[in-house]
C-alpha atoms as a PDB file:
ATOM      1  CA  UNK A   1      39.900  11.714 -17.772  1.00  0.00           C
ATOM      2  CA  UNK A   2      41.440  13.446 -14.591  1.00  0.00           C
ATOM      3  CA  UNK A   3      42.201  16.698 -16.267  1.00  0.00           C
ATOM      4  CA  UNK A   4      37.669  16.451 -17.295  1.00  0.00           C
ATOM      5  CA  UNK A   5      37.226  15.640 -13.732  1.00  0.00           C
ATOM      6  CA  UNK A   6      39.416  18.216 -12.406  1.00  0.00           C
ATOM      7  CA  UNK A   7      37.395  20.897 -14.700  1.00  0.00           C
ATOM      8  CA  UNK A   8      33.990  19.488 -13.457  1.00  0.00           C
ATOM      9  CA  UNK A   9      35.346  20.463 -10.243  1.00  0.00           C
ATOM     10  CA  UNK A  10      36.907  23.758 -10.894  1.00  0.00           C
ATOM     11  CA  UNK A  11      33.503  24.936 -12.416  1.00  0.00           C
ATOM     12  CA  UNK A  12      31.214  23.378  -9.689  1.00  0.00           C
ATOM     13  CA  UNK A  13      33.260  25.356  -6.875  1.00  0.00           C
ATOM     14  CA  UNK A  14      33.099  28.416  -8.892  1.00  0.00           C
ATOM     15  CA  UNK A  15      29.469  27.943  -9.247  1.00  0.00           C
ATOM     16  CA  UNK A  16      28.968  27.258  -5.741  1.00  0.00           C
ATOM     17  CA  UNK A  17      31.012  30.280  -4.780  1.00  0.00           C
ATOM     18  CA  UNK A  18      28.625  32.376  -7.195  1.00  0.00           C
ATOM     19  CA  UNK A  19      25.878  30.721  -5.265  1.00  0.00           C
ATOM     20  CA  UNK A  20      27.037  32.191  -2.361  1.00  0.00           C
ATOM     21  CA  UNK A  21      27.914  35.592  -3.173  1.00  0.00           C
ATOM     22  CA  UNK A  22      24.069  35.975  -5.944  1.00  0.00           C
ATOM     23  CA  UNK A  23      21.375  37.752  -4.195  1.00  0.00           C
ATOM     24  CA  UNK A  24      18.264  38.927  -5.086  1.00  0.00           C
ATOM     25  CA  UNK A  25      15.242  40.303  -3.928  1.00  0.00           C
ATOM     26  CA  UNK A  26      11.839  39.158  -5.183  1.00  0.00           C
ATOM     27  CA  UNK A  27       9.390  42.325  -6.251  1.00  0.00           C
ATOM     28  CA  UNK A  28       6.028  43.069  -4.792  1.00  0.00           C
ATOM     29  CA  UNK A  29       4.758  42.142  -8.458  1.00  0.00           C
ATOM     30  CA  UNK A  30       6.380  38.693  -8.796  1.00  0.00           C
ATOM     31  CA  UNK A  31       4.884  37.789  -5.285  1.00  0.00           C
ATOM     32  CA  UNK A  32       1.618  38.204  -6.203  1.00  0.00           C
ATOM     33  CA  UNK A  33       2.130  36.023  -9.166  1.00  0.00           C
ATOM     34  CA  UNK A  34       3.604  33.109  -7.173  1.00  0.00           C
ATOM     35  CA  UNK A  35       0.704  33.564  -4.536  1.00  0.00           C
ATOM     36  CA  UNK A  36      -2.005  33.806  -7.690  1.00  0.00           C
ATOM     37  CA  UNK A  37       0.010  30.721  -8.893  1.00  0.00           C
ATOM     38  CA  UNK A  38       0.123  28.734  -5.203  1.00  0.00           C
ATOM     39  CA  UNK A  39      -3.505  29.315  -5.135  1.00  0.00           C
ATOM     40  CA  UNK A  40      -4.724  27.916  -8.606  1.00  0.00           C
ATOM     41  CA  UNK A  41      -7.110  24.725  -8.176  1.00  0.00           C
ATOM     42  CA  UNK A  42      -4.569  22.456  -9.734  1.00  0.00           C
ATOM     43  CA  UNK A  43      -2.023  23.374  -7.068  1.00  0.00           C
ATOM     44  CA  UNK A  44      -4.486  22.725  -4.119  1.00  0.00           C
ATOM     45  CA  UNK A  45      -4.044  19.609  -1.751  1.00  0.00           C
ATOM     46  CA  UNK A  46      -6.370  16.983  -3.141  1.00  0.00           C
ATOM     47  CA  UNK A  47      -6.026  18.266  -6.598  1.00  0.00           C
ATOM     48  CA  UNK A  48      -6.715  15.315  -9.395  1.00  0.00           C
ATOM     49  CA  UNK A  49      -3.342  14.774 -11.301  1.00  0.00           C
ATOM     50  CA  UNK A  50      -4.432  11.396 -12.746  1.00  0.00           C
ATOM     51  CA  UNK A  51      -3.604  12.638 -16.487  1.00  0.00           C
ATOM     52  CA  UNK A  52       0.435  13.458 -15.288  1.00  0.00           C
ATOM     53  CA  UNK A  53       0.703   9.759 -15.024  1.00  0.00           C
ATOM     54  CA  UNK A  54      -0.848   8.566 -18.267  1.00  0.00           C
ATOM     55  CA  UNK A  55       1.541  11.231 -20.132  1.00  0.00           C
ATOM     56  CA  UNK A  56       4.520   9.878 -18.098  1.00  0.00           C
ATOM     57  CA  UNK A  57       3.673   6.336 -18.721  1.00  0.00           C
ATOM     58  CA  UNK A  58       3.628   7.217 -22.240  1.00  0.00           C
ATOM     59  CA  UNK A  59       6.609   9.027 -22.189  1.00  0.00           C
ATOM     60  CA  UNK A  60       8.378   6.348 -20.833  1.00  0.00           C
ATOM     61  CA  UNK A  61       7.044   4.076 -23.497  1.00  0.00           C
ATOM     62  CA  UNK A  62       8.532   6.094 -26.044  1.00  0.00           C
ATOM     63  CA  UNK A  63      11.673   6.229 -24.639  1.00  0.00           C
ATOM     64  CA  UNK A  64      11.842   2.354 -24.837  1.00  0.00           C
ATOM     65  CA  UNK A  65      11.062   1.681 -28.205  1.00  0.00           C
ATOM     66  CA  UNK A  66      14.072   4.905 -29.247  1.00  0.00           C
ATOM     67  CA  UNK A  67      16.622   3.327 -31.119  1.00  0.00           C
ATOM     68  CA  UNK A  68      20.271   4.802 -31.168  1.00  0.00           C
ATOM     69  CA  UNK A  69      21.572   5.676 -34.603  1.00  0.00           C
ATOM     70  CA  UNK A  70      24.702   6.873 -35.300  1.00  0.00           C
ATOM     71  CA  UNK A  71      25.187  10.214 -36.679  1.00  0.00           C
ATOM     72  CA  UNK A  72      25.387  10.716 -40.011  1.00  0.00           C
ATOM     73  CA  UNK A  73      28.486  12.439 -41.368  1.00  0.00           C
END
């Protein structure tokens, strides 16, 4: 168990040293397709998103009724 946790570790302070060192720099093309994005009528203040909550309700439904079977060999 301490040698997992240990490895967790190691790999989230070499990820968080990548994190530090990654840069990038975002074209003129791929900021006019997060502004055409931004500016679609689902992503406007006020926008109806009523039918994200049915499909989550339902999705959580499913989940509940899952049953756990064990692998077959």
């Amino acid at each position: 168990m301490a040698g997992d946790l240990e490895r967790v570790l190691r790999r989230l302070e070499d990820a968080a040293t990548f994190a530090r060192m990654y840069r990038f720099e975002m074209t003129d093309e791929y900021r006019q397709l997060i502004a055409r994005v931004e500016a679609m009528p689902r992503n406007q203040s006020g926008a109806d998103r009523s039918g994200s909550w049915a499909g989550s309700a339902a999705d959580a439904k499913a989940f509940q009724s899952a049953v756990d079977r064990p692998q077959q060999p």
